[in-house]
C-alpha atoms as a PDB file:
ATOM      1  CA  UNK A   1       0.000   0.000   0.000  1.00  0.00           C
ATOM      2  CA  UNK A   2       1.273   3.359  -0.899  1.00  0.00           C
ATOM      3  CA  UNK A   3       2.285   6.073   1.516  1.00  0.00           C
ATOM      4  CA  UNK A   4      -0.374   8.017  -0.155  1.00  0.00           C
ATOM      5  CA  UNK A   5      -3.064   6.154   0.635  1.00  0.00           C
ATOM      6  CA  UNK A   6      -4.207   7.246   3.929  1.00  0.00           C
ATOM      7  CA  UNK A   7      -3.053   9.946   6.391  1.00  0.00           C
ATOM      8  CA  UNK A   8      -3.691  10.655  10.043  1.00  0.00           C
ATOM      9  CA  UNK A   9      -1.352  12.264  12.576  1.00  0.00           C
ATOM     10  CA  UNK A  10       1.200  10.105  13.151  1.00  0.00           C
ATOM     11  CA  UNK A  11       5.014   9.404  14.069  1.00  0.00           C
ATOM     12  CA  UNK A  12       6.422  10.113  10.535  1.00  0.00           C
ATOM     13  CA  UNK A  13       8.765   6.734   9.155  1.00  0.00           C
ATOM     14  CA  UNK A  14      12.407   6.797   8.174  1.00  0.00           C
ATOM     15  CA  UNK A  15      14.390   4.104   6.608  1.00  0.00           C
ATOM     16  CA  UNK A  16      17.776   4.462   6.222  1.00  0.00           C
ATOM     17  CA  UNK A  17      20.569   2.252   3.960  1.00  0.00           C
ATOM     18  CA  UNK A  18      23.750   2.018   4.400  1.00  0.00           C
ATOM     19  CA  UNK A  19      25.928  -0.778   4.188  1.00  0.00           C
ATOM     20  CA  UNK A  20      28.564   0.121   6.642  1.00  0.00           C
ATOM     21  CA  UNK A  21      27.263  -0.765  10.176  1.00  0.00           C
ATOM     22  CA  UNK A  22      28.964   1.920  12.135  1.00  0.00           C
ATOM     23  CA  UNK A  23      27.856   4.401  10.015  1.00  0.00           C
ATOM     24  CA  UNK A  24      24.323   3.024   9.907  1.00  0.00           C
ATOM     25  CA  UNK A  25      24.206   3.121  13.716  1.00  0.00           C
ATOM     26  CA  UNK A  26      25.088   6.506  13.613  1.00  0.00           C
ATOM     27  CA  UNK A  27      22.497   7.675  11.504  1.00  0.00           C
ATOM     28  CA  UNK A  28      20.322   5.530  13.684  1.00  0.00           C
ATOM     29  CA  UNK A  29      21.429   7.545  17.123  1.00  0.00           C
ATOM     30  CA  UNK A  30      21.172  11.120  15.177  1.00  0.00           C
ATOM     31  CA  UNK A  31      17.673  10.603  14.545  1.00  0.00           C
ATOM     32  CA  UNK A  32      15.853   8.544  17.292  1.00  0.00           C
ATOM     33  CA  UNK A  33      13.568   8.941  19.369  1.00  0.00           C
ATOM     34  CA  UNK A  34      11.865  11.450  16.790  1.00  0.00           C
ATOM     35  CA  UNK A  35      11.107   9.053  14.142  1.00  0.00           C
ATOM     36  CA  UNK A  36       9.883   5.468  13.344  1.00  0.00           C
ATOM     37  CA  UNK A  37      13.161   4.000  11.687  1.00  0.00           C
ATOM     38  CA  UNK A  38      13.816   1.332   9.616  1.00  0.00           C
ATOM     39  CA  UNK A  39      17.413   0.455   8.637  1.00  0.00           C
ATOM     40  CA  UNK A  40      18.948  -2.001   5.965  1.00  0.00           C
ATOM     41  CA  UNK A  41      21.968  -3.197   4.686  1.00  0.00           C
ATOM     42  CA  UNK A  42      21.517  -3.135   0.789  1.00  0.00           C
ATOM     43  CA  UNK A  43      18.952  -2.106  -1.819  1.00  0.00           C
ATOM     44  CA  UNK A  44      17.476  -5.504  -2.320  1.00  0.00           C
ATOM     45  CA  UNK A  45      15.943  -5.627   1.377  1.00  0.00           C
ATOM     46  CA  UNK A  46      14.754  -2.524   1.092  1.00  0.00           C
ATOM     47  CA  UNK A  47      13.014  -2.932  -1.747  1.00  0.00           C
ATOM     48  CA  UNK A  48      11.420  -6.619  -0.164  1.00  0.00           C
ATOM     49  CA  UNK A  49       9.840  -4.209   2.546  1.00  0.00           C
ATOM     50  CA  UNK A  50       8.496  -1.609   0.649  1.00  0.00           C
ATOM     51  CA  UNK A  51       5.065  -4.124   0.467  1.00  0.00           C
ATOM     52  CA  UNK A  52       4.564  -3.989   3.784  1.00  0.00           C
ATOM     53  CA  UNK A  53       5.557  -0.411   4.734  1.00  0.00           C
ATOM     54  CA  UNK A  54       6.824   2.602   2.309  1.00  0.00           C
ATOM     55  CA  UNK A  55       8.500   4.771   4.598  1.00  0.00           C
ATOM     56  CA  UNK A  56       7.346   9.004   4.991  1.00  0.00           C
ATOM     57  CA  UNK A  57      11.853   9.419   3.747  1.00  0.00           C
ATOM     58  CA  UNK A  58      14.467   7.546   3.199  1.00  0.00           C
ATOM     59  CA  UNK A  59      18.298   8.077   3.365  1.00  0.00           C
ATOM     60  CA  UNK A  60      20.018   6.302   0.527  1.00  0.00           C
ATOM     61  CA  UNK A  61      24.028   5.791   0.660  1.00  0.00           C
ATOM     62  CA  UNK A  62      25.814   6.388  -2.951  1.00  0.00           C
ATOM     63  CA  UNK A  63      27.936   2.905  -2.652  1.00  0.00           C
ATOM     64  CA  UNK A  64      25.618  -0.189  -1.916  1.00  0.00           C
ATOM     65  CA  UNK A  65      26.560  -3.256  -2.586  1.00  0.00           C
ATOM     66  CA  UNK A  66      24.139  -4.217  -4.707  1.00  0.00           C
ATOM     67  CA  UNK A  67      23.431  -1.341  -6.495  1.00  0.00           C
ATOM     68  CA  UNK A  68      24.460   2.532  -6.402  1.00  0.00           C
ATOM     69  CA  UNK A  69      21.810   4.850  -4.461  1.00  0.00           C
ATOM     70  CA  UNK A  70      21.103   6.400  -7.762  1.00  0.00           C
ATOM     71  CA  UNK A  71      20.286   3.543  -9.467  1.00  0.00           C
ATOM     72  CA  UNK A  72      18.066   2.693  -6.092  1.00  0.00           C
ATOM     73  CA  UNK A  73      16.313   6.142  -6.162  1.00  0.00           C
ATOM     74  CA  UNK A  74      16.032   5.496 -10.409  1.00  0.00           C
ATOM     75  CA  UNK A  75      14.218   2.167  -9.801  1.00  0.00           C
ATOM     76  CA  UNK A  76      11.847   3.640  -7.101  1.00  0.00           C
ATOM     77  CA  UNK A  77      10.792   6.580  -9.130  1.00  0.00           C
ATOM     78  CA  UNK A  78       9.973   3.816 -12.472  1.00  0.00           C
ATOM     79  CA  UNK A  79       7.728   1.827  -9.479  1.00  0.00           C
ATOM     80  CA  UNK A  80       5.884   5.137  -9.075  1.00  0.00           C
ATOM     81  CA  UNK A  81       7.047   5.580  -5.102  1.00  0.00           C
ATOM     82  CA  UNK A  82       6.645   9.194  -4.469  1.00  0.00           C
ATOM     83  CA  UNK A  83       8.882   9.015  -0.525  1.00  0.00           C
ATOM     84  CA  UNK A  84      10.993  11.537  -0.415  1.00  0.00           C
ATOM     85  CA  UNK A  85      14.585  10.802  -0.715  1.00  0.00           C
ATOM     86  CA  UNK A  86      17.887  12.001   0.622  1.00  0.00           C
ATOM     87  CA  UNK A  87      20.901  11.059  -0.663  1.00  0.00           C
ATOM     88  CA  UNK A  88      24.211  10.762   1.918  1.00  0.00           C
ATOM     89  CA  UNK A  89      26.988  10.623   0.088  1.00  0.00           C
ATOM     90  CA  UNK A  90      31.017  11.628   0.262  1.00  0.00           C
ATOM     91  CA  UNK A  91      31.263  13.164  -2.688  1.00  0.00           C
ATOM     92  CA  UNK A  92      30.050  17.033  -2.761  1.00  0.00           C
ATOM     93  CA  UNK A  93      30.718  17.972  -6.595  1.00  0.00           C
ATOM     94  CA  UNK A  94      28.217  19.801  -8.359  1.00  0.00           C
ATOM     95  CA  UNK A  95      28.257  17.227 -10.670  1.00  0.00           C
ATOM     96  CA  UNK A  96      27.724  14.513  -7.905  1.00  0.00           C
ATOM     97  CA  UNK A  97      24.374  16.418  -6.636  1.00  0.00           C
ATOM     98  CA  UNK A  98      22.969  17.283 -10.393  1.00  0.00           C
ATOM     99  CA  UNK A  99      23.239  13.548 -11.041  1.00  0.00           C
ATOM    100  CA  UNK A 100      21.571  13.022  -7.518  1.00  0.00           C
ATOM    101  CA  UNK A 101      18.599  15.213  -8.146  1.00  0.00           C
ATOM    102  CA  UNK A 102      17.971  14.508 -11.720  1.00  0.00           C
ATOM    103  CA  UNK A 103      17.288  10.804 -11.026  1.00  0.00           C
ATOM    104  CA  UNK A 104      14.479  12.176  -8.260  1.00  0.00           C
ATOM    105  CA  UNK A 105      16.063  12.893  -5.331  1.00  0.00           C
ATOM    106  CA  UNK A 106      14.478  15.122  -2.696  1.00  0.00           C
ATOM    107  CA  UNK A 107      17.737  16.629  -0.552  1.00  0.00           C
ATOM    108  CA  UNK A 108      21.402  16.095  -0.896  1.00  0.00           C
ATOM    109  CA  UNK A 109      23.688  15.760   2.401  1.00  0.00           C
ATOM    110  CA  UNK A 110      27.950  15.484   2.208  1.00  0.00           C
ATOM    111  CA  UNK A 111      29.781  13.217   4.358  1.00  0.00           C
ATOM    112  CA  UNK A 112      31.028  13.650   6.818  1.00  0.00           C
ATOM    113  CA  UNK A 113      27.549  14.212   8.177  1.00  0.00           C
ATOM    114  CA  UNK A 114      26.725  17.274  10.572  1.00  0.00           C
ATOM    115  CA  UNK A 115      24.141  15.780  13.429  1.00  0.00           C
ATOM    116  CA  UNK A 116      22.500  19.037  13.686  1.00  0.00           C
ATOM    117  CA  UNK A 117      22.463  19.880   9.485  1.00  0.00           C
ATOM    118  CA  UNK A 118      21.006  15.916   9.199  1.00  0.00           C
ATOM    119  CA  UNK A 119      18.348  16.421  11.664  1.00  0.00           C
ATOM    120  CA  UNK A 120      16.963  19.811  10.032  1.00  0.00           C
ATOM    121  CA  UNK A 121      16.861  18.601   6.841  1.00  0.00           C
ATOM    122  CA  UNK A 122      15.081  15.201   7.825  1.00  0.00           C
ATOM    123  CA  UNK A 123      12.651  17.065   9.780  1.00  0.00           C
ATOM    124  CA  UNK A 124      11.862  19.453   6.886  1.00  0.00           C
ATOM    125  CA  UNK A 125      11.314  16.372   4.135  1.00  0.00           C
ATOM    126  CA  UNK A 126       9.295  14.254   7.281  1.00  0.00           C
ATOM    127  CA  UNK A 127       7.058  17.260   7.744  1.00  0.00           C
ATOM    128  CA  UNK A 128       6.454  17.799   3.943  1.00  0.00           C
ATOM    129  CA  UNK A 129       5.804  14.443   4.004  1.00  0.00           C
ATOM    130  CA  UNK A 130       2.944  13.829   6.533  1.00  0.00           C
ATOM    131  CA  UNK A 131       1.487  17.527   5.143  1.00  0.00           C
ATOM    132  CA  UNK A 132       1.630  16.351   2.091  1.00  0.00           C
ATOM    133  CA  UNK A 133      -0.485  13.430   2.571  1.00  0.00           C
ATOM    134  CA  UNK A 134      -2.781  14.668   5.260  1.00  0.00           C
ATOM    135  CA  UNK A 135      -5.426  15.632   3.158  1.00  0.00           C
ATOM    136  CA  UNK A 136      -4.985  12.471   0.531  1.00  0.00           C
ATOM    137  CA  UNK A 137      -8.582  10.550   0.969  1.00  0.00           C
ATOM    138  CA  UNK A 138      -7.800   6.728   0.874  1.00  0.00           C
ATOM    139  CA  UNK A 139      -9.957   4.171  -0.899  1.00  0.00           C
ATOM    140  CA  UNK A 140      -9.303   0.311   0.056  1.00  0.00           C
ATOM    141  CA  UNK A 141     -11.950  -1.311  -1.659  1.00  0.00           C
ATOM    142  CA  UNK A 142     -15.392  -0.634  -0.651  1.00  0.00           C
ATOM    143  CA  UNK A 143     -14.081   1.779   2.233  1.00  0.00           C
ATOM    144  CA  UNK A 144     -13.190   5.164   1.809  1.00  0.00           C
ATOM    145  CA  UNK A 145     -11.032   7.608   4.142  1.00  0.00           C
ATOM    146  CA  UNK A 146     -11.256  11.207   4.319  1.00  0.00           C
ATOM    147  CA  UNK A 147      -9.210  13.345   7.058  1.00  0.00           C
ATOM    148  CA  UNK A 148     -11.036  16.658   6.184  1.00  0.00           C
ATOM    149  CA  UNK A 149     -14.107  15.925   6.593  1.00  0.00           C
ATOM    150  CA  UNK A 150     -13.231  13.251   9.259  1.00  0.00           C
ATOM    151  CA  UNK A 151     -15.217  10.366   7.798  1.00  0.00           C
ATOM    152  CA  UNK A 152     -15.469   6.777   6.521  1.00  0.00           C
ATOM    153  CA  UNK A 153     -17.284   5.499   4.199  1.00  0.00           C
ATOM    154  CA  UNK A 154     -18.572   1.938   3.190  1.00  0.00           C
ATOM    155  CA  UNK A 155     -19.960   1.175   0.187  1.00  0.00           C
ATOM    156  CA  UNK A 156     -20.820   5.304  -0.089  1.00  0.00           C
ATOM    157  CA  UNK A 157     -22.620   4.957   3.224  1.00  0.00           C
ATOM    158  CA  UNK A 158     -20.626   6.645   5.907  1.00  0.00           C
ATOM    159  CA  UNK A 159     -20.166   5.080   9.049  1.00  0.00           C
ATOM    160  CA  UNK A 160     -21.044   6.949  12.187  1.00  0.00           C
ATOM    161  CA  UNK A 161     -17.438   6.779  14.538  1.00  0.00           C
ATOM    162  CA  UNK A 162     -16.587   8.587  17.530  1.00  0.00           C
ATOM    163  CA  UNK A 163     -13.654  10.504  17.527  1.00  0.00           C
ATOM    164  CA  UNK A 164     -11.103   7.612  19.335  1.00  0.00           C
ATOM    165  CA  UNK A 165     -12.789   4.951  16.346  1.00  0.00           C
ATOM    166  CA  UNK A 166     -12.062   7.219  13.593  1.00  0.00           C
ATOM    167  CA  UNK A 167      -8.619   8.060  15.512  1.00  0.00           C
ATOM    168  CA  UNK A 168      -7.968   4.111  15.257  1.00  0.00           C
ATOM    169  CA  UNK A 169      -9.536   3.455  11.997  1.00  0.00           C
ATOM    170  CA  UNK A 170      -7.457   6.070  10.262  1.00  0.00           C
ATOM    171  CA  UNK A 171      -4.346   4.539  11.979  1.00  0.00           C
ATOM    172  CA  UNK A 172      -5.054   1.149  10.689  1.00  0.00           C
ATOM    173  CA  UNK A 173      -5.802   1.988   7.260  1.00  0.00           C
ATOM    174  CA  UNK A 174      -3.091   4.059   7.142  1.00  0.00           C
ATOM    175  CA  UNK A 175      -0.822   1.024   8.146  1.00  0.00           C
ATOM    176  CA  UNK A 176      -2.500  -1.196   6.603  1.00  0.00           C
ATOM    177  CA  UNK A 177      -1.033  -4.935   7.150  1.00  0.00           C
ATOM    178  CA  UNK A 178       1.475  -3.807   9.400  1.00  0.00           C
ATOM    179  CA  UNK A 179       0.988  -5.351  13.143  1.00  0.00           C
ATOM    180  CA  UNK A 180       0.108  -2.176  15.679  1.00  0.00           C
ATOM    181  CA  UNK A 181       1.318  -3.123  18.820  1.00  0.00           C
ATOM    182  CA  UNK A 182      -1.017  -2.045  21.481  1.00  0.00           C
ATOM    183  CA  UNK A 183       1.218   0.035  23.062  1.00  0.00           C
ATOM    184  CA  UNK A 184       1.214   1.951  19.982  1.00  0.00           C
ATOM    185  CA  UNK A 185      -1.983   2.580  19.809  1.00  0.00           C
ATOM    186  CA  UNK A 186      -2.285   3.591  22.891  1.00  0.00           C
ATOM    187  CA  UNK A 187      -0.212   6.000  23.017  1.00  0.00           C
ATOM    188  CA  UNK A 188      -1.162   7.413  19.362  1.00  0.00           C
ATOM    189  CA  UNK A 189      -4.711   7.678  20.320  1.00  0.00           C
ATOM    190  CA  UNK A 190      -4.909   8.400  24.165  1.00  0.00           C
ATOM    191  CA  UNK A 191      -1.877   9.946  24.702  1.00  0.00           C
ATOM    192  CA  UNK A 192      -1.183   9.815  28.313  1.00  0.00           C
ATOM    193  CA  UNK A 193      -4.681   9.395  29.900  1.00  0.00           C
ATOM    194  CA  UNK A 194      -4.565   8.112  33.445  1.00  0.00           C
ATOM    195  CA  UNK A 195      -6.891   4.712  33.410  1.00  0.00           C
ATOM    196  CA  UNK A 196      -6.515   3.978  29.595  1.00  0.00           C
ATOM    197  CA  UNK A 197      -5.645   0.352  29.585  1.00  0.00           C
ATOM    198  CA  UNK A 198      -5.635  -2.898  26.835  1.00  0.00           C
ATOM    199  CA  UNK A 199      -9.369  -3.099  27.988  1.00  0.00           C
ATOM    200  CA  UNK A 200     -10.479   0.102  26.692  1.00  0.00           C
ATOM    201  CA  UNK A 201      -8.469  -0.870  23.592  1.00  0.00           C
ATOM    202  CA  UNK A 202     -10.080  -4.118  23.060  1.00  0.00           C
ATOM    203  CA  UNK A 203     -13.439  -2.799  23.499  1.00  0.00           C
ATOM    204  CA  UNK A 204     -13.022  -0.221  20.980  1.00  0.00           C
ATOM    205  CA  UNK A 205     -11.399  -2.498  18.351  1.00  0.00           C
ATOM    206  CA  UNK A 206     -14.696  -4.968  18.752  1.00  0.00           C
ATOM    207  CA  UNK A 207     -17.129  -1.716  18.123  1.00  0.00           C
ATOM    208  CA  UNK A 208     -14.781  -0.666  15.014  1.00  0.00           C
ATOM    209  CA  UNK A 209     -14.718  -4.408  13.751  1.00  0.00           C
ATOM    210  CA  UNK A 210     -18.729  -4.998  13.951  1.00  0.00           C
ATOM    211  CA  UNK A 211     -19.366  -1.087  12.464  1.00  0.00           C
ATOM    212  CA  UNK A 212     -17.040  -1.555   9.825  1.00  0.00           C
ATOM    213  CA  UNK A 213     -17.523  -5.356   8.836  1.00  0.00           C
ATOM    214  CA  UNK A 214     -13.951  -5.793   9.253  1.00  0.00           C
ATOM    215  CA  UNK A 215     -14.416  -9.590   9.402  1.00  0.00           C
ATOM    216  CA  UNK A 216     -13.921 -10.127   5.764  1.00  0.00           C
ATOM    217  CA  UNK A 217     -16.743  -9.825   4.025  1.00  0.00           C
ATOM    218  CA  UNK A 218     -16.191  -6.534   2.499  1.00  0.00           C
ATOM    219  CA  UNK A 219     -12.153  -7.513   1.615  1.00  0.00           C
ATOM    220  CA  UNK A 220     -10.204  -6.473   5.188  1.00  0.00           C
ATOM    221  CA  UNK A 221     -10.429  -8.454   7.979  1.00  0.00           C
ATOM    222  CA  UNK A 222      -9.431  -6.763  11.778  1.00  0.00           C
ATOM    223  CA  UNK A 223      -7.372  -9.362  13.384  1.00  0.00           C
ATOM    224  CA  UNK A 224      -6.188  -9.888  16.848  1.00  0.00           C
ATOM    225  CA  UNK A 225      -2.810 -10.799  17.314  1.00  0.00           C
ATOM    226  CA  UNK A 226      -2.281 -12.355  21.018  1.00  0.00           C
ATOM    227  CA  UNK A 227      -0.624 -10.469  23.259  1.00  0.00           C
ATOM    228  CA  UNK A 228       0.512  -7.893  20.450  1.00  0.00           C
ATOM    229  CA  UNK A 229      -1.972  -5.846  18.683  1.00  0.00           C
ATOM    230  CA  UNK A 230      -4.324  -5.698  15.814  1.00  0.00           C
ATOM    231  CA  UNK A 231      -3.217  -5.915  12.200  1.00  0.00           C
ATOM    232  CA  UNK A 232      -5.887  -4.526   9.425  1.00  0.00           C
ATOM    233  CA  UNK A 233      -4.975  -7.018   6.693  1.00  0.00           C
ATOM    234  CA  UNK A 234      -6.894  -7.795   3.093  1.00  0.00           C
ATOM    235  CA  UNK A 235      -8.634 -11.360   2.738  1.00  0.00           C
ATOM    236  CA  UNK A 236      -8.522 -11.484  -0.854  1.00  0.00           C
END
């Protein structure tokens, strides 16, 4: 599911990749605890988990082992992925960052890398990102997703939610097939209320299942993962 298919207010998602470890940690450290992140080795992998989750940015080395970040960023762009796209690289030419923004990318960052530089320009693409989508309706079928007005449809009907169900429904479409740990969800919807507990949780997930027919028979299915979360997830 694209990035662009649904939108709430949300941590934003980074994936970084970057072959050298110690590097790759680093990046890791410069950016946490303000971001979801995601970090692999090589192209391929990243590629293999763009069907479950395509990340808000990414940060793309030049030299991967498999293939150059250009060539990366090239291939995403032909797949019609719109994430926005850093590239980290040594070299600082003119020529180097022409080459870089001509095959797509979004921002353009010299090694070595400047902790305070690298977190103002990831915060600028992440927030361009999430404002970008926020007001993107999302159709999954015979549901349909709108932010502004906050509402869901089924089958053209919309479905009355209060505001914690449409909270959680727009989370789970927007993450779509990913598994939401119920701390997550907690936290995303209720914040830090005193009292809030898996209970409350569990009772709102059963009143979004039965008013949304999430049991399958419209093509998503809301399933409970013991001792996890909940996963939205298509049947079909």
């Amino acid at each position: 599911m694209d990035r662009h298919a649904c939108a709430t207010k949300r941590e934003p998602t980074v994936a970084i990749v970057e072959d050298d470890r110690d590097q790759r940690d680093y990046l890791r450290l410069c950016l946490e605890p303000d971001y979801r992140l995601n970090s692999y080795s090589n192209a391929t992998a990243f590629v293999r988990s763009l069907s479950r989750c395509v990340p808000d940015v990414v940060l793309l080395d030049w030299h991967l082992p498999d293939m150059t970040g250009i060539e990366l960023l090239l291939q995403l762009r032909r797949q019609g992925h719109h994430l926005l796209a850093m590239v980290i690289t040594a070299r600082n030419d003119e020529d180097s960052l022409i080459t870089a923004f001509e095959a797509g990318a979004n921002d353009f960052i010299a090694k070595p890398v400047r902790i305070g530089e690298l977190k103002a320009r990831v915060r600028a693409l992440a927030r361009r990102a999430v404002a970008t989508t926020l007001d993107t309706p999302c159709q999954v079928g015979a549901y349909r997703l709108d932010m502004e007005p906050r509402q869901l449809c089924l089958n053209g009907q919309q479905v009355p939610l209060t505001n914690r169900e449409f909270d959680l429904a727009a989370l789970l479409f927007q993450r779509q097939g990913e598994l939401l740990h119920r701390e997550t969800l907690l936290r995303s919807v209720w914040g830090m209320e005193d009292g809030v507990g898996t209970r409350t949780l569990d009772t709102h997930m059963s009143r979004l299942r039965k008013k949304l027919a999430l049991s399958g028979e419209f093509g998503l299915r809301l399933r409970s993962v013991y001792q996890l979360g909940y996963r939205l997830e298509k049947t079909a």
